[in-house]
Each structure stands twice: as structure tokens, then as C-alpha cells.
Protein backbone atom coordinates (compact mmCIF):
# COMPACT_ATOMS: atom_id res chain seq x y z
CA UNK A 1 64.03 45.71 110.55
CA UNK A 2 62.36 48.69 111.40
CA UNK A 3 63.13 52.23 109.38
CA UNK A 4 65.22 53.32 112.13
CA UNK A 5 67.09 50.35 112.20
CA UNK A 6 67.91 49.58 108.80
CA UNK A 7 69.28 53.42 108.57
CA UNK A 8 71.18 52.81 111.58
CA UNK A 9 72.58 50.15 109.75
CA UNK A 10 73.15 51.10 106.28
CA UNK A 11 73.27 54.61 106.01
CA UNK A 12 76.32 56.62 106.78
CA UNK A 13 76.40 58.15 110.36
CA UNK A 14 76.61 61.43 108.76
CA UNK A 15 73.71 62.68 110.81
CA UNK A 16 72.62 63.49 114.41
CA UNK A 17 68.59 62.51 113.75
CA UNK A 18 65.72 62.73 115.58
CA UNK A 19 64.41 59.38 116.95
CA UNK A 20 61.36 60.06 114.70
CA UNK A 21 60.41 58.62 110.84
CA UNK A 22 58.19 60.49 108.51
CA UNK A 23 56.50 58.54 106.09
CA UNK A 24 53.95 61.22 104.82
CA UNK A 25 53.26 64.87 105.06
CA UNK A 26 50.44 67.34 104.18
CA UNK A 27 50.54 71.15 104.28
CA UNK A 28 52.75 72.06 107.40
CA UNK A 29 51.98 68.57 109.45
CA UNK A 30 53.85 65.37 108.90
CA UNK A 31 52.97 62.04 110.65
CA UNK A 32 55.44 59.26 111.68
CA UNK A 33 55.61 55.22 111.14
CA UNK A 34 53.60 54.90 113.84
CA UNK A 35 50.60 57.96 112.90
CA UNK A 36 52.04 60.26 115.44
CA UNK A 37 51.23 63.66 114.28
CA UNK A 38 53.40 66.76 114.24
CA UNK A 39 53.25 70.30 113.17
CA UNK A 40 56.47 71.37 111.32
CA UNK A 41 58.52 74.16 111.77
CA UNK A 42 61.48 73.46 109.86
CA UNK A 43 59.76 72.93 106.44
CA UNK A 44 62.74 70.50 105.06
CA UNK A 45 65.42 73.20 106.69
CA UNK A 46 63.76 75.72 104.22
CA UNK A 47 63.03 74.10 101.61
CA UNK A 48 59.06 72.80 101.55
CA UNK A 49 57.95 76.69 101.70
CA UNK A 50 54.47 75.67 100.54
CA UNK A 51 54.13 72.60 103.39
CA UNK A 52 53.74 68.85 102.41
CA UNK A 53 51.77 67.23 99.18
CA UNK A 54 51.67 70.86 97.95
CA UNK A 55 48.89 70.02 94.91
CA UNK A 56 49.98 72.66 92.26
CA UNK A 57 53.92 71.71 92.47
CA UNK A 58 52.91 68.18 92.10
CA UNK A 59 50.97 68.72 88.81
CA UNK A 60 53.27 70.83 87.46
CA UNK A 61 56.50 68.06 88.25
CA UNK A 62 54.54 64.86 87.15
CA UNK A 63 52.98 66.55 84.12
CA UNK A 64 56.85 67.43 83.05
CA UNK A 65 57.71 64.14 84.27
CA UNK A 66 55.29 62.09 81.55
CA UNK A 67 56.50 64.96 78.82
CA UNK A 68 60.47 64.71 79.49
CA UNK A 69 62.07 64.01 82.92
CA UNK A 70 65.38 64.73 81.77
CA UNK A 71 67.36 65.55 78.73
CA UNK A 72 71.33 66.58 78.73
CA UNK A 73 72.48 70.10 78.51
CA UNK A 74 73.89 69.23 74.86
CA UNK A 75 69.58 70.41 74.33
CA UNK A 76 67.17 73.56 75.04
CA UNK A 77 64.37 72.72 76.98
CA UNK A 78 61.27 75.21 77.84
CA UNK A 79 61.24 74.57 81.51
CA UNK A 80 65.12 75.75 82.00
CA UNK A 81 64.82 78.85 79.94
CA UNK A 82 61.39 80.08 81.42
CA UNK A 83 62.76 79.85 84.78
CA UNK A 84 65.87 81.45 84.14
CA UNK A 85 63.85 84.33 82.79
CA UNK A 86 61.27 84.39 85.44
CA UNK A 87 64.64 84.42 88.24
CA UNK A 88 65.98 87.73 86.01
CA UNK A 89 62.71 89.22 85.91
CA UNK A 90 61.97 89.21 89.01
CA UNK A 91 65.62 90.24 90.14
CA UNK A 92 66.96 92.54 87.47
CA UNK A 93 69.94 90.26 87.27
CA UNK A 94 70.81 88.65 83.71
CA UNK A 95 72.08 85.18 83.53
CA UNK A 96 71.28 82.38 85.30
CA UNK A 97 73.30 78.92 85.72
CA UNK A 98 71.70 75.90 87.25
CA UNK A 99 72.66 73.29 89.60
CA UNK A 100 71.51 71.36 92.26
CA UNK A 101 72.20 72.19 95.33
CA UNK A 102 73.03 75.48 97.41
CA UNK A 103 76.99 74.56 97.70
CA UNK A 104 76.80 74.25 94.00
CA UNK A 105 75.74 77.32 92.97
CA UNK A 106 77.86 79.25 95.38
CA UNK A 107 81.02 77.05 93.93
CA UNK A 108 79.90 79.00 90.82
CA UNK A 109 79.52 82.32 92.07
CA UNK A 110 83.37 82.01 93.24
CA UNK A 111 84.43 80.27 89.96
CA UNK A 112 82.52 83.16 88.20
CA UNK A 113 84.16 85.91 90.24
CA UNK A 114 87.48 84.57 90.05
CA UNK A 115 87.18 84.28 86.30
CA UNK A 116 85.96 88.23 86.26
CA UNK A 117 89.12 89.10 87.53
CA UNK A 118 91.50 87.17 85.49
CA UNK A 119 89.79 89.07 82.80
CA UNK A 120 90.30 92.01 84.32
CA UNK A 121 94.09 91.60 85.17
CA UNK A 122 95.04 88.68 83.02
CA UNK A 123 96.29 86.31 85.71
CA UNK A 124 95.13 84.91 89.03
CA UNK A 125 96.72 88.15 91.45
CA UNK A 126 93.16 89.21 92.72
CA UNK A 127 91.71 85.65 93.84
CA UNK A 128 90.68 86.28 97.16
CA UNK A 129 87.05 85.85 98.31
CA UNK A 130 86.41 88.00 101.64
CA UNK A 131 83.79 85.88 103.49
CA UNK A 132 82.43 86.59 107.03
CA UNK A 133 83.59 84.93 110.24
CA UNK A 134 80.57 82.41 111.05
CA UNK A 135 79.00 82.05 107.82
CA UNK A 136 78.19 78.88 106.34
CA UNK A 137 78.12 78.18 102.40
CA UNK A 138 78.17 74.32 102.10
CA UNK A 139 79.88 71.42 102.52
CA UNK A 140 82.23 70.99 99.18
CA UNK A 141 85.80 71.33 100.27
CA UNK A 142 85.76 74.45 98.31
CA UNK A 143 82.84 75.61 100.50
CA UNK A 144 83.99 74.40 103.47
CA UNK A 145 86.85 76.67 102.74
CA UNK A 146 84.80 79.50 102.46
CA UNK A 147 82.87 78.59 105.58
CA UNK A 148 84.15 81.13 108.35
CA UNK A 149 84.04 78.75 111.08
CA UNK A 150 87.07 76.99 112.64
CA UNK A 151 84.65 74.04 113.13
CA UNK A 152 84.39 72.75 109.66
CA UNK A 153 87.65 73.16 108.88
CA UNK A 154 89.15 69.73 110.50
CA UNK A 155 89.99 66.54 109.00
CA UNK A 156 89.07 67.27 105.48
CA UNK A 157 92.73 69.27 104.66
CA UNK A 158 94.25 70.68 102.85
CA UNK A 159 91.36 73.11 102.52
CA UNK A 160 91.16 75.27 98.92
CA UNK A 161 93.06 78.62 99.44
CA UNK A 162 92.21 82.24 98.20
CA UNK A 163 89.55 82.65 101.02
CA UNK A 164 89.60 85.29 104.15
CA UNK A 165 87.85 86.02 106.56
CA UNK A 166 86.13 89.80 108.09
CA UNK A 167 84.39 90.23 111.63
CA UNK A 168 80.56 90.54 110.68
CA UNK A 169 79.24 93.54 110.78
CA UNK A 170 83.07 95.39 111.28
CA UNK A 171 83.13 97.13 107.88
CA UNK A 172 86.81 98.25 108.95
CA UNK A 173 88.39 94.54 108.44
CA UNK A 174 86.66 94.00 105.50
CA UNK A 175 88.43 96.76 104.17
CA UNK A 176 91.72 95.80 105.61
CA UNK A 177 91.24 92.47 104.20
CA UNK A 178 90.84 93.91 100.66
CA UNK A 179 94.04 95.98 101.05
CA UNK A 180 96.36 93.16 102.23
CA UNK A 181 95.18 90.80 99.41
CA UNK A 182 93.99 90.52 96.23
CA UNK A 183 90.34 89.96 96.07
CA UNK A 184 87.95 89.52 93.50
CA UNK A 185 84.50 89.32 95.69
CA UNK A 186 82.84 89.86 99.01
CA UNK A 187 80.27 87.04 99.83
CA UNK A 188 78.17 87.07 102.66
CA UNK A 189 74.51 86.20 103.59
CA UNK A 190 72.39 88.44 105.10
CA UNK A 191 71.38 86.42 107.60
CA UNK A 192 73.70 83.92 109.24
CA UNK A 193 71.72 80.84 109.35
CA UNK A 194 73.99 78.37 110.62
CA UNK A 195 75.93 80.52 112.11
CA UNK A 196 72.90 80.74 114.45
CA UNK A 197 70.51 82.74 112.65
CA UNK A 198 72.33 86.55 112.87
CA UNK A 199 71.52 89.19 110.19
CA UNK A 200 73.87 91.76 109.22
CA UNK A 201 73.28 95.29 110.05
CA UNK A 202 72.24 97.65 107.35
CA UNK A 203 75.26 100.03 107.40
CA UNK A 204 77.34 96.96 106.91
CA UNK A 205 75.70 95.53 103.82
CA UNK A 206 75.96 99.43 102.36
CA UNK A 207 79.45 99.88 102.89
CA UNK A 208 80.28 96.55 101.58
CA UNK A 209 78.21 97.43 98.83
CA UNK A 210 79.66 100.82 98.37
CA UNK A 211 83.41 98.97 98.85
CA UNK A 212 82.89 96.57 95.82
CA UNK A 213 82.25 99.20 93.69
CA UNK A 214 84.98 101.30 94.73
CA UNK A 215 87.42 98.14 94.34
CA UNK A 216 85.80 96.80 91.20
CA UNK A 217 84.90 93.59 93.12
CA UNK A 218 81.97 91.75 92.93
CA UNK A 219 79.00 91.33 95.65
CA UNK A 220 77.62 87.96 95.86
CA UNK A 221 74.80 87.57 98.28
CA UNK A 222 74.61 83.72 99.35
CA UNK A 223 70.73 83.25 99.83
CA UNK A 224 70.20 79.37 99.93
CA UNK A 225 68.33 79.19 103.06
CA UNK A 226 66.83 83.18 102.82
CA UNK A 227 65.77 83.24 99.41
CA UNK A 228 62.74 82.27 97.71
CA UNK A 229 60.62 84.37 100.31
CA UNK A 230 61.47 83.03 103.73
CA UNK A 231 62.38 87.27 104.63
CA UNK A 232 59.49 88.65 104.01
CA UNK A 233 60.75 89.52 100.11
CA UNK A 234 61.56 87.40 97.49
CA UNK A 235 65.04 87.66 98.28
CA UNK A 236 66.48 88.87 101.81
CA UNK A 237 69.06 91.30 100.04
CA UNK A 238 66.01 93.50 99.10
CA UNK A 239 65.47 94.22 102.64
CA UNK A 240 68.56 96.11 102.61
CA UNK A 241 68.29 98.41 98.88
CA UNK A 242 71.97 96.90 97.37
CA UNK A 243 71.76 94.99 93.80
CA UNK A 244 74.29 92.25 94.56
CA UNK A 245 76.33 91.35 91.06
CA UNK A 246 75.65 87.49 92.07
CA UNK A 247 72.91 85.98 93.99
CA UNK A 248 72.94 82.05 94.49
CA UNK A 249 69.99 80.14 95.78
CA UNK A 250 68.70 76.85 96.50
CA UNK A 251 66.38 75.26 99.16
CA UNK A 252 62.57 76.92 98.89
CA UNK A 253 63.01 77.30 95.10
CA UNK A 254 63.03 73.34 94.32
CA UNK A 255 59.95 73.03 96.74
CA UNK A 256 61.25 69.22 97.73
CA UNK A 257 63.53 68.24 94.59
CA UNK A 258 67.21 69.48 94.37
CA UNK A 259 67.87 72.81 92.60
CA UNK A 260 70.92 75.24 92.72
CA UNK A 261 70.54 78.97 91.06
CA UNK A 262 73.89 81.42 90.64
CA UNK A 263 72.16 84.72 89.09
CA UNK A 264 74.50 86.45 87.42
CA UNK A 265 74.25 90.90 87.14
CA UNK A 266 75.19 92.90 84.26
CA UNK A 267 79.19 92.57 85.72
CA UNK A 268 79.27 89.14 85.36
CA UNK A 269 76.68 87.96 83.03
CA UNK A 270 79.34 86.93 80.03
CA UNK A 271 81.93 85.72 82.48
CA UNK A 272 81.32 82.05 81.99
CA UNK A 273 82.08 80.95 78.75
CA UNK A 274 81.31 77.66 76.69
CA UNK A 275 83.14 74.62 78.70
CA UNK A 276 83.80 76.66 81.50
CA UNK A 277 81.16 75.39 83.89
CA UNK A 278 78.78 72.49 83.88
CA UNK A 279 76.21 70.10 85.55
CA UNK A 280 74.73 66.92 83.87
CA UNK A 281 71.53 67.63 85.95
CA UNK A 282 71.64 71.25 86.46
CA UNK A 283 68.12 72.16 85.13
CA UNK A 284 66.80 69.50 84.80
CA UNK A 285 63.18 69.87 83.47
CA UNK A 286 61.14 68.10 85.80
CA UNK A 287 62.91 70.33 88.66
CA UNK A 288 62.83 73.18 87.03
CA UNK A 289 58.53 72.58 86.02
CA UNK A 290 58.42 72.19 89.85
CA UNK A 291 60.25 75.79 90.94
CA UNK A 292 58.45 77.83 88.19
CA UNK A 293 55.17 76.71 90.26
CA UNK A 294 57.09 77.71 93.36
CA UNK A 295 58.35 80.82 91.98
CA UNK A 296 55.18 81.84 90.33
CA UNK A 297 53.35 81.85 93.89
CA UNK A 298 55.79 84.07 95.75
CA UNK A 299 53.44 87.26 94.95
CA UNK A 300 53.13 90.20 97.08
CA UNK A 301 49.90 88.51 98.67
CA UNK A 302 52.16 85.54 100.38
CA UNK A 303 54.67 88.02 101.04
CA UNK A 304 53.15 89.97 103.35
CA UNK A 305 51.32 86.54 104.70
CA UNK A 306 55.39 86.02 105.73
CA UNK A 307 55.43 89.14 107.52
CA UNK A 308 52.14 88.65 109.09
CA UNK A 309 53.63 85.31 110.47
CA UNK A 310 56.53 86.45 111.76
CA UNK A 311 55.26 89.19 113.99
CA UNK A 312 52.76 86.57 115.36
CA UNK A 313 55.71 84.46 116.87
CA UNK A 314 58.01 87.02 117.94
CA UNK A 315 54.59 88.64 119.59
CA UNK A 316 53.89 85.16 121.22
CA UNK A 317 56.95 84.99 122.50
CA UNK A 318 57.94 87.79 123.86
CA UNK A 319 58.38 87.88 127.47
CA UNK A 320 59.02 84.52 127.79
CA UNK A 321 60.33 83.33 131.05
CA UNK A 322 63.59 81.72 129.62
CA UNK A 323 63.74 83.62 126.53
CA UNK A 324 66.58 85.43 126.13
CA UNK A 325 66.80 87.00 122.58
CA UNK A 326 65.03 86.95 119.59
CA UNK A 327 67.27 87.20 115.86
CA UNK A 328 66.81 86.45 112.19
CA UNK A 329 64.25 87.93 109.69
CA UNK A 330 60.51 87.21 108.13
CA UNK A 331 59.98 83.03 108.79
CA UNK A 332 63.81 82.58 109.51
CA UNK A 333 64.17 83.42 113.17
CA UNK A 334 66.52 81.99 116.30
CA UNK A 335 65.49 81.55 119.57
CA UNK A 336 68.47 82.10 122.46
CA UNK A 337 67.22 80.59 125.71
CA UNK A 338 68.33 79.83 128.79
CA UNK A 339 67.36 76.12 128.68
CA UNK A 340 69.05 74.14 126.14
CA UNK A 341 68.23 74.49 122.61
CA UNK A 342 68.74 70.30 121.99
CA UNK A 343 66.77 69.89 125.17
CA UNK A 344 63.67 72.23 123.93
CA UNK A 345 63.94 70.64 120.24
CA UNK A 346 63.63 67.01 121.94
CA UNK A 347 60.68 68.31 124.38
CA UNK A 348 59.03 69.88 121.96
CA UNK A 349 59.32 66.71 119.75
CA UNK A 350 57.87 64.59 122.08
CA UNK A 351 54.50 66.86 122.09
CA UNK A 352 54.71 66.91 118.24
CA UNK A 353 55.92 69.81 117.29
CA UNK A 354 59.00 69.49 115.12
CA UNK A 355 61.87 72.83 115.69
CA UNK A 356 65.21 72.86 114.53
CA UNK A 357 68.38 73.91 115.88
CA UNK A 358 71.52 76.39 115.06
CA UNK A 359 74.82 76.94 117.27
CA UNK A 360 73.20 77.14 120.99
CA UNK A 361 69.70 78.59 119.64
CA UNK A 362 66.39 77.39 118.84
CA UNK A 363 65.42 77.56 114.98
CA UNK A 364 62.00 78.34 113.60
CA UNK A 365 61.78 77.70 109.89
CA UNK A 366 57.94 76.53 109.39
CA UNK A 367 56.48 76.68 105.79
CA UNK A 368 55.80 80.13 104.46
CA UNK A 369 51.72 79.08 104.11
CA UNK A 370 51.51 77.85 107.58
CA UNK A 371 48.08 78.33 109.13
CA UNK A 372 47.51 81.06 112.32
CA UNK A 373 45.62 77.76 113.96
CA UNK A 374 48.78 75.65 113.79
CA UNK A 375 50.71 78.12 114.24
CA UNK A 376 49.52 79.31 117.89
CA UNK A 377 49.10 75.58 118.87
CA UNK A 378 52.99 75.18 117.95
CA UNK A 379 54.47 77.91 119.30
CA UNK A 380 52.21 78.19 122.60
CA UNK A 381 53.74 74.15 123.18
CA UNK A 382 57.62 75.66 122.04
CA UNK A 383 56.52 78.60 124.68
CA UNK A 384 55.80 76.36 127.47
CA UNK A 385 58.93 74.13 126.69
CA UNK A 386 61.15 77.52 126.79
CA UNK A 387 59.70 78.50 130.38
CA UNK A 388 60.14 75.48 131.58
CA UNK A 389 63.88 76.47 133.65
């Protein structure tokens, strides 16, 4: 059988795929079972930042691999602990725990939250997580919970209580929300990426901001798919000048291997106790070698490379016949257009150029090192594809 059809076969039908296997990558192409070459824009759904074969991230995880692959958390081990700093450095937050996906380490930041309360009041009265209508924080049931989307929250019941949900960007029912229950947090990314790539305005993040404080609750800032530079900072929350008091991450930071970050502030830092969180692989050396490399890359240089990049689509773009709107931030940015956004992803497919898709939009998530000379080829085919109406 053929890749295709031995997935079709044995693999649960969990996902809508492409008719299209990889089988190898380099930089920001990949190239399919049958050498049909693309140039990637989705990077992995944000997660291979530096492209394909990336040559530094693969010394640095099979060097750690012939050292020590993996050891339990019952043991220190360099890798873990020079990450953690290197995440606190560069953040000003304290603590870090580490798991291994994005879902993870926001099931953390609410375990974490909710535990800073019950020391505060000494029981469970002030719970409640405030999350935004259309936000998307994984696919646990204690995620999908949070989720503010009545799509993803069928079939799976019951769903884990203590979670509302405020309009986006309406500051007024996130503070009628926090009167009529008893919250512990506000968590919210600050750009809606499966919600179809919408960023929050920067009022809204201040008076949130400016609410927690007032209320004693904490600010956790989900940043799985915009952290780890894909905003044109190292995290998207600096865009808008509010120190969150948790910031989970995922995605980018593992380069291709499964990592989950909650960074815990000066609030929370000594929440968690011994035995009251865990994760047999939650940094796990050889991940953890691979996402200092990452980490260690995201300079100011690359940085402004991302911002560089980003005002080269939109400035491609523009004017589009077709186009309707332009959203998102840095190398995270959604496309609305009058032709169908499945229709454009499969056209543009078929000319080897690989987009993704969120809601009704197009979704442009290439690597953060993309070349200008791929990068006009790709977008002048997605151009053509979004005129053609």
C-alpha cells in the first residue's frame, strides 16, 4: 500500500489532510513521495520556525541524544534547568514547568491559578477562568472547556466547569463576568489563531491588565502558536507593554519535537508545590537540547528579519482583486477572501505552495527564516489563486 493508503487505513480519521505526503524537507521547501516540490507556509502550524533539516537544532538534539535521551524527573539534568533559565531571562518571569504540548501547559496555567486562589481564600469560591469567545487553547477536555467556541463543545460532555466566557475586545463583559463569579484568572491570546487569526486591540489587553490587578487575579497570556518569535518579538504580549503573571508556550520552541512551557511571574512562582503537578516527559533532555538552540537564535537580528517579512506579504498583497482583509501580526497573518479559503489552499497546493487554513480565512504561517526569493514566488502564486473570482 501506498502512504496514503495505509493511513487511510490505520490511522484514526481524526484529520481532514491534504492529498499530499512529505517524506523530506529542507529550509522552508518540502518534497512529496513522488519529488513534487513545495514551498511551505505553514512551517508545521508554527512550529518548524527555522524551516526543514535545520543543521544547528539537529546537532544540538543528537549530541544530547548519544549523552542522555531521557532520564525521569526523580533527577536534575543541565538541559532542563538552562532552558528554564534562558525562558526567565529573557521574560522576567520566574519559574518554569515543562510539558509537552501547548494544551499541557495551559492545563497548568489554570491548575496554577486555581491553586493561587485557594491560597488566597482557603477554598475553591474564586475558580472561574474568564476566557474569550473564539479562542482556542487545546484539545484536553479541560481545554476544550476553556475553548470559547460552541463548536468544540459537542459530543465530548460533560465538559469541566469553572470557565466563562467575555466578547473579545468588550472590556465591559469581562468585567461583568468577574463580578457575577468568582474568578481566579483572565486567559486570552493575543492573537486568535484558530479563531481565524484576530488580535486583540491594545486598550483591551490594558484594561484586562489593569482589571487583574485591581481584582487580584492572574493574567495568563496563551502564546502556543504566537510565541517563540512568530510576532515580530519573542513573545506577542510584548507588543502590547503588560507583564502577564503566566505565559504558556509550545509549537516554535520545540523546533519539530514536542515541548510545553507554563512561565510562571513573581505571583505565582511558589504556587505549585511538590506532587502537585507532573509529566514523565516534561523536559525531557533531548527536547529541551533542541529548544535552547531554538531559543538561543531568536535575537534581535531574526526579529526584525520577522518584521521585514511580514510587511513584504501584506505589501504583495494588497489590492488584491478578491482580497478582502488582511489580520494577525509579524509571520502569523489571515487572509479573508472572497473565493474560498479550502478552494485557494487546494489551488495553491496543486502549484506547490503549501497555505493553511482558519475559520473561513486563508493562513500564512511560513518559517520565520524564509527566503525573500521563495517568498515572492509563493505569495505571487497565493496572489494569483486569490484573484482568481
Amino acid at each position: 500500500m501506498s502512504i496514503i493508503e495505509t493511513d487511510h487505513q490505520y490511522v484514526a480519521n481524526t484529520y481532514k489532510r491534504f492529498p499530499v505526503a512529505l517524506v523530506r524537507g529542507k529550509g522552508a521547501k518540502a518534497w512529496d513521495e513522488n519529488g513534487k516540490e513545495y514551498i511551505d507556509l505553514g512551517s508545521g502550524i508554527a512550529v518548524n520556525i527555522f524551516g526543514y533539516g535545520d543543521e544547528k537544532w539537529k546537532q544540538a538534539v543528537t549530541a544530547q541524544l548519544d549523552a542522555l535521551p531521557h532520564s525521569s524527573n526523580l533527577y536534575h539534568t543541565e538541559p532542563c534547568g538552562k532552558l528554564a533559565k534562558m525562558l526567565c531571562e529573557r521574560t522576567g518571569m520566574k519559574k518554569v514547568f515543562f510539558a509537552n504540548s501547548g494544551a499541557e501547559a495551559n492545563e497548568c496555567a489554570v491548575k496554577a491559578a486555581r491553586k493561587y486562589a485557594y491560597d488566597k481564600y482557603g477554598d475553591e469560591s474564586h475558580s472561574t477562568v474568564i476566557t474569550l469567545k473564539n479562542s482556542f487553547h487545546g484539545r484536553t477536555l479541560g481545554m476544550l472547556s476553556a475553548t470559547g467556541q460552541d463548536h468544540f463543545h459537542r459530543f465530548f460532555g460533560p465538559f469541566t466547569p469553572g470557565f466563562v466566557y467575555a466578547e473579545a475586545n468588550n472590556l465591559s463583559d469581562v468585567k461583568r463576568l468577574s463580578e457575577e463569579n468568582g474568578c481566579c484568572a483572565v486567559m486570552v491570546e493575543m492573537v486568535q489563531g484558530e479563531g481565524g487569526v484576530m488580535p486583540l486591540n491594545y486598550g483591551f489587553v490594558k484594561g484586562i491588565w489593569q482589571l487583574c490587578k485591581e481584582k487580584d487575579m492572574l493574567f495568563i497570556v496563551d502564546e502556543v502558536q504566537t510565541g517563540n518569535g512568530r510576532s515580530g518579538r519573542l513573545f506577542s504580549y510584548m507588543n502590547f507593554e503588560r507583564q502577564p503573571d503566566i505565559v504558556t508556550t509550545a509549537k516554535g520552541l520545540g523546533g519539530g519535537l514536542p515541548i510545553g512551557a507554563c512561565l510562571l511571574g513573581e505571583k505565582a512562582e511558589n504556587t505549585l508545590g511538590y506532587g502537585d503537578h507532573g509529566s514523565t516527559f516534561g523536559g525531557n533532555p533531548a527536547v529541551c537540547a533542541g529548544a535552547i538552540s531554538i531559543l538561543e537564535r531568536i535575537d534581535d537580528a531574526l526579529l526584525q528579519g520577522v518584521r521585514e517579512r511580514s510587511a513584504f506579504i501584506v505589501d504583495k498583497l494588497n489590492g488584491a482583486k478578491g482580497l478582502k482583509s488582511i489580520s494577525g501580526m509579524g509571520l502569523m497573518l489571515g487572509l479573508e477572501t472572497e473565493r474560498s479559503a479550502g478552494e485557494i489552499a487546494g489551488a495553491c497546493l496543486a502549484r506547490g505552495v503549501l497555505v493553511l487554513t482558519a475559520k473561513a480565512k486563508v493562513r500564512l504561517l511560513p518559517p520565520l527564516t524564509i527566503g525573500f526569493e521563495e517568498l515572492e514566488k509563493a505569495v505571487s502564486i497565493l496572489r494569483e489563486e486569490i484573484e482568481r473570482v
